[in-house]
PDB file of N, CA and C in Angstrom:
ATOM      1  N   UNK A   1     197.821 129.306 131.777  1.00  0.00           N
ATOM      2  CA  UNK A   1     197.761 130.075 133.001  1.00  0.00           C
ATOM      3  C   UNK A   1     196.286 130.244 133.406  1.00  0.00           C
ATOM      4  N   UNK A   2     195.476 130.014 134.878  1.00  0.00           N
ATOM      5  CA  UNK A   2     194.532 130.049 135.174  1.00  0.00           C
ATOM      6  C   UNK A   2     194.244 131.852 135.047  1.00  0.00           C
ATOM      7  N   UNK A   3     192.411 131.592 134.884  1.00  0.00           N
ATOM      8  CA  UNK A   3     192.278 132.965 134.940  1.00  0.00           C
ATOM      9  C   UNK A   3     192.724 133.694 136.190  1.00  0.00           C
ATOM     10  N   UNK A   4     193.022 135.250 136.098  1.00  0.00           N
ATOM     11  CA  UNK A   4     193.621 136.533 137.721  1.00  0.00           C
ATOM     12  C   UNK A   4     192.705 137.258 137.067  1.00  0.00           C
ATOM     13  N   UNK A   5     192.380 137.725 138.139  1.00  0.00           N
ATOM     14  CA  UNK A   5     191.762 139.226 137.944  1.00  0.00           C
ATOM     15  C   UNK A   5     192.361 140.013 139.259  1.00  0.00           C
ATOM     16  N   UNK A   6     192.123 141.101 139.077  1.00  0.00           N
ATOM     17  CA  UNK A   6     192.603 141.858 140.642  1.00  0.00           C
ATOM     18  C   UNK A   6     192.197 143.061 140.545  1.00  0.00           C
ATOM     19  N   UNK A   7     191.574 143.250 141.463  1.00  0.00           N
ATOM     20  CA  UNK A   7     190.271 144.953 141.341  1.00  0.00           C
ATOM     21  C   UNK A   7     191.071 145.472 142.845  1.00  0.00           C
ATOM     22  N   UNK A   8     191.663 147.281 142.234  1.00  0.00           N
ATOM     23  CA  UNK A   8     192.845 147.844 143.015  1.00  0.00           C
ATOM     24  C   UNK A   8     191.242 148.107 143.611  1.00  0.00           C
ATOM     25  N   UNK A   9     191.764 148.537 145.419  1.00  0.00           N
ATOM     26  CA  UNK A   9     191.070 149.301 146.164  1.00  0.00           C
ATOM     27  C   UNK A   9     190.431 150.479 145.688  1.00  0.00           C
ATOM     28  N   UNK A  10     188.649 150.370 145.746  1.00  0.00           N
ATOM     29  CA  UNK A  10     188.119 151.539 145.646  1.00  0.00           C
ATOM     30  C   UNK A  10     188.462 153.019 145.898  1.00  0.00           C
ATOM     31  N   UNK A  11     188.959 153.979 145.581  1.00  0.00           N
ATOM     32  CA  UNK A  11     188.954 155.533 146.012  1.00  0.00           C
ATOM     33  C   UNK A  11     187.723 156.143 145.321  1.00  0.00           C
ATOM     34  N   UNK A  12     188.214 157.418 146.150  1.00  0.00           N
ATOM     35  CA  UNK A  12     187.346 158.676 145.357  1.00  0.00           C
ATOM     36  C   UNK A  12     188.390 159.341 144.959  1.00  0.00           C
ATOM     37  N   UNK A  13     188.218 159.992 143.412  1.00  0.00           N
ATOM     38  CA  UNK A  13     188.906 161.132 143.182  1.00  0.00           C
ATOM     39  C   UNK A  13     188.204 162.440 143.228  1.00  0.00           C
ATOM     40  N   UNK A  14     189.160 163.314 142.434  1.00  0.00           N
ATOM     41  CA  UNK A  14     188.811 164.633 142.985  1.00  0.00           C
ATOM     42  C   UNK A  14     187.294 164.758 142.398  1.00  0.00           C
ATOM     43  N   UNK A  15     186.631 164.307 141.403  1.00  0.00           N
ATOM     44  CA  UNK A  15     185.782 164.442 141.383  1.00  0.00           C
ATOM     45  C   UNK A  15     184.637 163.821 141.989  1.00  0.00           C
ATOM     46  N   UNK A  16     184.853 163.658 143.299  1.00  0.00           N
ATOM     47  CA  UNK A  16     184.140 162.645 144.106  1.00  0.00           C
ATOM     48  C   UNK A  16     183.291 161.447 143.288  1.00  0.00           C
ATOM     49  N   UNK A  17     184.196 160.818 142.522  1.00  0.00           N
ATOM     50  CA  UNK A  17     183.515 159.786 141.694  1.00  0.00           C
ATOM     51  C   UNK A  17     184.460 158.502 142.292  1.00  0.00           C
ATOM     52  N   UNK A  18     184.006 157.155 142.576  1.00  0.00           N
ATOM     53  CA  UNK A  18     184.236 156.112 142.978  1.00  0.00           C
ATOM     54  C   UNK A  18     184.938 155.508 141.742  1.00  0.00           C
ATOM     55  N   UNK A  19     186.067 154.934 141.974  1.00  0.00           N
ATOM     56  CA  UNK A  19     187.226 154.535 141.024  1.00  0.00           C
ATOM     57  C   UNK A  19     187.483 153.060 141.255  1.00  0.00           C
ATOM     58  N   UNK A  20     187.183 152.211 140.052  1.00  0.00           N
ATOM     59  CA  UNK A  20     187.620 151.138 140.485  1.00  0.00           C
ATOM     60  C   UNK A  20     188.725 150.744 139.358  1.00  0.00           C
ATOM     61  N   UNK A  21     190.070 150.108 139.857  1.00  0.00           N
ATOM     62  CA  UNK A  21     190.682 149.593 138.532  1.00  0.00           C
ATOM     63  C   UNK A  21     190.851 148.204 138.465  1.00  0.00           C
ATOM     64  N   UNK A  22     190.479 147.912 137.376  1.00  0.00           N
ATOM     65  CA  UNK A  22     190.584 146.459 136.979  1.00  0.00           C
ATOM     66  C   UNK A  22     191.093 145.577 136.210  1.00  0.00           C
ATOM     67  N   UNK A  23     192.316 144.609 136.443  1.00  0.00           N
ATOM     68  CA  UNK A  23     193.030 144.240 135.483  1.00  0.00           C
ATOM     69  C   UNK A  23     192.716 142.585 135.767  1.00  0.00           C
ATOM     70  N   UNK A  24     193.030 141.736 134.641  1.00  0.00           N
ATOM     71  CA  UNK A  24     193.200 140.211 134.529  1.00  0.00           C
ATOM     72  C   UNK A  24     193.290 139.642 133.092  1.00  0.00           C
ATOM     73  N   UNK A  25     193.614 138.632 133.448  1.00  0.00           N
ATOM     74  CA  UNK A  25     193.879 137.322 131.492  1.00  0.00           C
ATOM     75  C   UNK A  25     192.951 137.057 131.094  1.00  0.00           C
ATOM     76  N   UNK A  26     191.402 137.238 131.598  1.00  0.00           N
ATOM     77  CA  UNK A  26     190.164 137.182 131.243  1.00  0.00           C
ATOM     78  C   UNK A  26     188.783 137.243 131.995  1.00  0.00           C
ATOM     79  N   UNK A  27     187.948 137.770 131.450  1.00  0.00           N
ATOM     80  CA  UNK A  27     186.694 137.869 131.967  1.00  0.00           C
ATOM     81  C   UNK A  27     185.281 137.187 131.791  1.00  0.00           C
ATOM     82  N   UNK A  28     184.437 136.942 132.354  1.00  0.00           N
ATOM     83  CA  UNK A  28     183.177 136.494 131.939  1.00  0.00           C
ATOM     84  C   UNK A  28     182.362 137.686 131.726  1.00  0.00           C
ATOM     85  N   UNK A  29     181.417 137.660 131.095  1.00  0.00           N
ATOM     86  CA  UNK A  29     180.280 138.263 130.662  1.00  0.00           C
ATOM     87  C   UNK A  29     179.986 139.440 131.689  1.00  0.00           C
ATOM     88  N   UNK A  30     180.218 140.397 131.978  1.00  0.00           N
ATOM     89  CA  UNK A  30     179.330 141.518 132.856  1.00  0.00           C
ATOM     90  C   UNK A  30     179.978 141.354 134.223  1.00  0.00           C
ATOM     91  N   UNK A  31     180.906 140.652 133.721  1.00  0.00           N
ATOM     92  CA  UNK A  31     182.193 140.393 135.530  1.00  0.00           C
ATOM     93  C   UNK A  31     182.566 141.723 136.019  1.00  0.00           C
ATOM     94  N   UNK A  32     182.867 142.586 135.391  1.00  0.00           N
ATOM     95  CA  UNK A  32     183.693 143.552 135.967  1.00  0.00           C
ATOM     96  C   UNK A  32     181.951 144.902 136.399  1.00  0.00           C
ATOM     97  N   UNK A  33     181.322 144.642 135.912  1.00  0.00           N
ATOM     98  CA  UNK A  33     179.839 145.772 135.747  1.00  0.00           C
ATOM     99  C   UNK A  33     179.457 144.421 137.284  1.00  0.00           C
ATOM    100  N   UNK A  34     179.623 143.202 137.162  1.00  0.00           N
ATOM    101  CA  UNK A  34     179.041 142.439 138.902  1.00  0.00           C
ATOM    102  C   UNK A  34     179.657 142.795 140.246  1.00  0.00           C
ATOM    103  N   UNK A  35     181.648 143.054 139.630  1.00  0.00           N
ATOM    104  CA  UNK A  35     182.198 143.307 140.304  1.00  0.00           C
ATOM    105  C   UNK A  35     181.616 145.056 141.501  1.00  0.00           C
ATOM    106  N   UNK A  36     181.895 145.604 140.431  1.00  0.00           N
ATOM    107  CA  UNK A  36     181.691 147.080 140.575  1.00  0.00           C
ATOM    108  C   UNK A  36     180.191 147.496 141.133  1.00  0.00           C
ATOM    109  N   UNK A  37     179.424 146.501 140.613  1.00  0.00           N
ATOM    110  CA  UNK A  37     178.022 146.981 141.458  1.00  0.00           C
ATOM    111  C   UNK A  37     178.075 146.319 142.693  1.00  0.00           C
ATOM    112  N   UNK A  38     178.870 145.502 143.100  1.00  0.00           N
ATOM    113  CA  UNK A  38     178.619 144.785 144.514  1.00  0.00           C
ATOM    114  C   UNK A  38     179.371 145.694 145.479  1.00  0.00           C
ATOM    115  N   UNK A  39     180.785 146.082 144.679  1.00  0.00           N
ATOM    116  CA  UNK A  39     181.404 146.704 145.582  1.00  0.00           C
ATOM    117  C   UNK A  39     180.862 148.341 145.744  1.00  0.00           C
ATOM    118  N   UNK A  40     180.247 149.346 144.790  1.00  0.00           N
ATOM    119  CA  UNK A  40     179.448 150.068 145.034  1.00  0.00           C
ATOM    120  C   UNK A  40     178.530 149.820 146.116  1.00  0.00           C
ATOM    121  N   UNK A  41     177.665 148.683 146.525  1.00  0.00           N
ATOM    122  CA  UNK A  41     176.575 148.467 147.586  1.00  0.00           C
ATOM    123  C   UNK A  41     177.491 148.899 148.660  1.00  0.00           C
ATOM    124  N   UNK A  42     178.924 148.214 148.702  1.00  0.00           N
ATOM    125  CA  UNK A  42     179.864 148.555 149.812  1.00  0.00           C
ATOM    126  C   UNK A  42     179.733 149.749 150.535  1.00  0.00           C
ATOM    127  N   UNK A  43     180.398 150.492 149.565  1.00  0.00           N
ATOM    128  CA  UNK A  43     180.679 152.013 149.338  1.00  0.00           C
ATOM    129  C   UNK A  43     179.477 152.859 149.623  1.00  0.00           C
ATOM    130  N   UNK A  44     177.997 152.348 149.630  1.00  0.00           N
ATOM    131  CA  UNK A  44     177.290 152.733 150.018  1.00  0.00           C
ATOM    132  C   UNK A  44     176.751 152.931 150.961  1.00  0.00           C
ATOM    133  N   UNK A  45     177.022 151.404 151.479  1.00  0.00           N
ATOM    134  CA  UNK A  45     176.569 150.928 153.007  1.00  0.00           C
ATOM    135  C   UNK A  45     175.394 150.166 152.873  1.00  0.00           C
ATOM    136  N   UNK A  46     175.067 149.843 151.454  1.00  0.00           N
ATOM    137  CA  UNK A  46     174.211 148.355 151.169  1.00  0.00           C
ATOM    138  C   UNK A  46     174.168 147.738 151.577  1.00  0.00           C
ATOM    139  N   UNK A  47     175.849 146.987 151.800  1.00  0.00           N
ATOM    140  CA  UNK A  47     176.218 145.593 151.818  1.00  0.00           C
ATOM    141  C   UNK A  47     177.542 145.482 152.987  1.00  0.00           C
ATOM    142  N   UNK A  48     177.230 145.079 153.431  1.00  0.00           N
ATOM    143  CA  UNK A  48     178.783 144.613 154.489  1.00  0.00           C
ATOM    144  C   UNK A  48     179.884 144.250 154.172  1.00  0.00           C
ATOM    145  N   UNK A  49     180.917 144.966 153.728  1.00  0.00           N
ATOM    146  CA  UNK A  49     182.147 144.065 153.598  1.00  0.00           C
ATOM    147  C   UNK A  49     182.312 142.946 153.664  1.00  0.00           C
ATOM    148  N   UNK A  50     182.151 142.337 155.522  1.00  0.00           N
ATOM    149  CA  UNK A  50     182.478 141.187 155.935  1.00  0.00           C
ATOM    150  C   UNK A  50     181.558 140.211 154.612  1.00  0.00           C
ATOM    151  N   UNK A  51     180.973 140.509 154.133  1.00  0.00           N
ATOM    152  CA  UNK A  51     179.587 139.433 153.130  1.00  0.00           C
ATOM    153  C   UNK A  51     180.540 139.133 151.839  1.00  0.00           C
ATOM    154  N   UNK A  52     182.010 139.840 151.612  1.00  0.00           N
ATOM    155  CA  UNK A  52     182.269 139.582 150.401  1.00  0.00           C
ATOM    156  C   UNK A  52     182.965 138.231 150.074  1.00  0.00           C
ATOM    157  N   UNK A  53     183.619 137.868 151.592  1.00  0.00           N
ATOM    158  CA  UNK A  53     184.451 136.442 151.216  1.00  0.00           C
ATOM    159  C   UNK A  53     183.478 135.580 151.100  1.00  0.00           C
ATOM    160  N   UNK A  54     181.933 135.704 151.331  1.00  0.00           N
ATOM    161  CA  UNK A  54     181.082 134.347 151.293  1.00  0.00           C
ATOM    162  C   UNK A  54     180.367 134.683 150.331  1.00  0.00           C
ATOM    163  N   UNK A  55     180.055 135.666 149.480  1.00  0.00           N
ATOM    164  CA  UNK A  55     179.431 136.145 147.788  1.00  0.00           C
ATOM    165  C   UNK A  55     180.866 135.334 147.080  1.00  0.00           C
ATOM    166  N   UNK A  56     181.696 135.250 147.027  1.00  0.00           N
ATOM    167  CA  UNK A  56     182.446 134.999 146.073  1.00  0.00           C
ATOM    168  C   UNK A  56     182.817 133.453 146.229  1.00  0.00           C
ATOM    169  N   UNK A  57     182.562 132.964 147.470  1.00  0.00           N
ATOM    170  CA  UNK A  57     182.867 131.930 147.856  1.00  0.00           C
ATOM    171  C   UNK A  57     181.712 130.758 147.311  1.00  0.00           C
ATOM    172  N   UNK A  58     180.575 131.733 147.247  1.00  0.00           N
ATOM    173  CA  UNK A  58     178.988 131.228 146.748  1.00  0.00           C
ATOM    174  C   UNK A  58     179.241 130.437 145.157  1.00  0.00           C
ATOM    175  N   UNK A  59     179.949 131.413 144.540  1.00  0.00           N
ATOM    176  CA  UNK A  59     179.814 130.986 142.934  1.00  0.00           C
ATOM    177  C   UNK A  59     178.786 131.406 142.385  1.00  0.00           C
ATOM    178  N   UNK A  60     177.949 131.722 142.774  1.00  0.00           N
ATOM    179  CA  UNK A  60     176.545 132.096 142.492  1.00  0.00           C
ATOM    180  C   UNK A  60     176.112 133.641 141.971  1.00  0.00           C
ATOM    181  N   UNK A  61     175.632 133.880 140.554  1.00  0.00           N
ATOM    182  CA  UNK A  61     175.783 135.205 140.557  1.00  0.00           C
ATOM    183  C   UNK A  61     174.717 135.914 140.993  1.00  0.00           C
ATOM    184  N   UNK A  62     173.411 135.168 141.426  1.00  0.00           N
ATOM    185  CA  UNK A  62     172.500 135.647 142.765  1.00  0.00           C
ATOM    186  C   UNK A  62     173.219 136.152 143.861  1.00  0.00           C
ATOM    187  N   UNK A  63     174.469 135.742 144.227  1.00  0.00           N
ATOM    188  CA  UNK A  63     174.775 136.213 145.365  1.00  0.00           C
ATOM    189  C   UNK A  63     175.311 137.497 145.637  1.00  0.00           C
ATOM    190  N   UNK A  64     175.619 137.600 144.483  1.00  0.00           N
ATOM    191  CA  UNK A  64     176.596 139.293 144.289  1.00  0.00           C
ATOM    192  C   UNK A  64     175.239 140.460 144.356  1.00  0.00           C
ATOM    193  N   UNK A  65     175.966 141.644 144.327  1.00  0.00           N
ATOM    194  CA  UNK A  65     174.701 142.876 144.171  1.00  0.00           C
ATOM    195  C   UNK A  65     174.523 142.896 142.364  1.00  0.00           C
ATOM    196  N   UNK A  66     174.149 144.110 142.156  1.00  0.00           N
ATOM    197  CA  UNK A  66     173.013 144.512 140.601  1.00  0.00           C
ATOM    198  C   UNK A  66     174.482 144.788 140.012  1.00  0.00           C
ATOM    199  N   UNK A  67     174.269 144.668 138.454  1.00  0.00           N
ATOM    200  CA  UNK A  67     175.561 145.230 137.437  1.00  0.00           C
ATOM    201  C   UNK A  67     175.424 146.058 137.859  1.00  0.00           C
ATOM    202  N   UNK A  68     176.298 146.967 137.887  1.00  0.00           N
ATOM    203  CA  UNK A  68     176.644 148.122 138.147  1.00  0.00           C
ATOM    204  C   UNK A  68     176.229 148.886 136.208  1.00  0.00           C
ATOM    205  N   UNK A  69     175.397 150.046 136.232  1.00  0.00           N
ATOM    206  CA  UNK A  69     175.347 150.496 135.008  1.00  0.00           C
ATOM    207  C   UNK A  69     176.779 150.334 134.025  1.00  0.00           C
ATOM    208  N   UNK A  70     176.708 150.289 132.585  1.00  0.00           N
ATOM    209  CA  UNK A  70     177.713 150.173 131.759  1.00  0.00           C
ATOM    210  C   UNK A  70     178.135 151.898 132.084  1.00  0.00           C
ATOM    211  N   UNK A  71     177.437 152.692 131.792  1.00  0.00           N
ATOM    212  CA  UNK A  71     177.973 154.373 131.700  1.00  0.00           C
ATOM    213  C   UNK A  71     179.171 154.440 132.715  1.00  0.00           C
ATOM    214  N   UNK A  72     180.172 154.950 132.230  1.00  0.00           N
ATOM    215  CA  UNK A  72     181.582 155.154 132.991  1.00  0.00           C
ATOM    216  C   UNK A  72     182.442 154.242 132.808  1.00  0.00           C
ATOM    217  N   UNK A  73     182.190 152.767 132.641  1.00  0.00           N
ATOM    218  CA  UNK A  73     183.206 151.956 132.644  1.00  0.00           C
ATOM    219  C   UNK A  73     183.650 151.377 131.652  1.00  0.00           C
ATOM    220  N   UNK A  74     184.601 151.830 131.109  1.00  0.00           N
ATOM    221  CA  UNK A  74     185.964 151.635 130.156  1.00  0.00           C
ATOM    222  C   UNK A  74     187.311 150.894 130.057  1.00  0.00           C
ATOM    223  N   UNK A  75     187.500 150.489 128.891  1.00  0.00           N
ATOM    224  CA  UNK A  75     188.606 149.658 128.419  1.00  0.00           C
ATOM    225  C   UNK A  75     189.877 150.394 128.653  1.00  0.00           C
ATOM    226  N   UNK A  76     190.929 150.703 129.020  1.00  0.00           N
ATOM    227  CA  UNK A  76     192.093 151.741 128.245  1.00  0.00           C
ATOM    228  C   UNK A  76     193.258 151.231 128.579  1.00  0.00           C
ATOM    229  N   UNK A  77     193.399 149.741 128.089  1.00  0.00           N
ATOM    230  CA  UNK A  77     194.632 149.129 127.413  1.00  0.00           C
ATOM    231  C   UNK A  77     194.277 147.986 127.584  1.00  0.00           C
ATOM    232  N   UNK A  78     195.390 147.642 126.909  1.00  0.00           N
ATOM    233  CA  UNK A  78     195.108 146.312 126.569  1.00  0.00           C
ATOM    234  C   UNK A  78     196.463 145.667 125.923  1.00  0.00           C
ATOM    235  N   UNK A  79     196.673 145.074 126.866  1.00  0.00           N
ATOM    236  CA  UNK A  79     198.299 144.191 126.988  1.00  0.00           C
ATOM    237  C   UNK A  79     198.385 142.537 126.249  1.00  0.00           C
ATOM    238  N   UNK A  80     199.177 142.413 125.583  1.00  0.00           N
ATOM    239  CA  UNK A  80     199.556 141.483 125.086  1.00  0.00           C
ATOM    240  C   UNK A  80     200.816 140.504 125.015  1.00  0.00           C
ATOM    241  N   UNK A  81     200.950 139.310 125.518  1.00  0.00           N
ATOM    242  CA  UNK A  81     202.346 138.442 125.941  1.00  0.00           C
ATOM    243  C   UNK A  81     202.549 138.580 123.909  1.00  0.00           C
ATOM    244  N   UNK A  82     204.188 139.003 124.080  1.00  0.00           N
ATOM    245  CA  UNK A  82     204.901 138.913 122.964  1.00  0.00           C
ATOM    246  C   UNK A  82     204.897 137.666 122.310  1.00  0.00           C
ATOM    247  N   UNK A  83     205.009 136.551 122.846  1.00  0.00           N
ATOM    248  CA  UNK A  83     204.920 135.415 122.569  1.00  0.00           C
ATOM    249  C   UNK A  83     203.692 134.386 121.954  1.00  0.00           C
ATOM    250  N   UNK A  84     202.933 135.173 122.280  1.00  0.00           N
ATOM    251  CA  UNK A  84     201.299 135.341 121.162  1.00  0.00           C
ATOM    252  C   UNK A  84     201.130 135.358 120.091  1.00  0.00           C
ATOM    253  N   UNK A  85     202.562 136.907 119.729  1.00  0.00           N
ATOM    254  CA  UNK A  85     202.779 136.549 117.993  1.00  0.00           C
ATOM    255  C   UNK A  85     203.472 135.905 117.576  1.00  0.00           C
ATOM    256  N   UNK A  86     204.193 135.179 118.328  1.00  0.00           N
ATOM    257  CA  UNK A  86     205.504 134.757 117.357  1.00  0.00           C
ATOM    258  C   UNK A  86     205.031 133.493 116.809  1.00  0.00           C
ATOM    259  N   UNK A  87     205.877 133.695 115.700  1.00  0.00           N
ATOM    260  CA  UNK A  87     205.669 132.164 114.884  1.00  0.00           C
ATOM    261  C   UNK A  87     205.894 130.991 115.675  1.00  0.00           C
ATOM    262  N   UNK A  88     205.089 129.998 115.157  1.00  0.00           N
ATOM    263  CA  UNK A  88     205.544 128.932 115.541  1.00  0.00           C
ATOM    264  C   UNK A  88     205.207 127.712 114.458  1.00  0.00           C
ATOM    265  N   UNK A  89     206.526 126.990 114.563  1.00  0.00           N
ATOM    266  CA  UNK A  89     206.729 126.027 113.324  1.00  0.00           C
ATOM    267  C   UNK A  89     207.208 124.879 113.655  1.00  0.00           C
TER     268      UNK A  89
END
């Protein structure tokens, strides 16, 4: 199965803190800290929306904004196809 990722729409919660959730079958190196700092510039008014289909379209990780700091962003699950363990003979 090719790699998915899929990052739910930014909110704020009640603690006016910017929420991003992020799920997929795998990641590269500091993907989700590239993700989150580009879309932060968003949220800021850094960066233009309209700029995101041609950053991603780039391939280029010049093209994206700064990691987003590690502080805040966390693991909390972690799913596994049943069929992973099973024997096979």
């Amino acid at each position: 199965m090719p790699p998915a990722t899929t990052l739910i729409p930014l909110a704020r919660n009640l603690w006016d803190e910017i929420v991003f959730r992020v799920t997929g079958n795998g990641f590269l190196h500091h993907m989700v800290r590239i993700m989150t700092g580009t879309l932060a510039d968003v949220a800021f008014g850094a960066l233009s929306p309209e700029k995101i289909p041609a950053i991603i379209a780039a391939g280029r990780r010049v093209a994206a904004g700064e990691n987003a700091p590690p502080d805040g962003l966390y693991l909390t699950r972690v799913f596994y196809d049943e069929k992973d363990f099973s024997k096979t003979e």
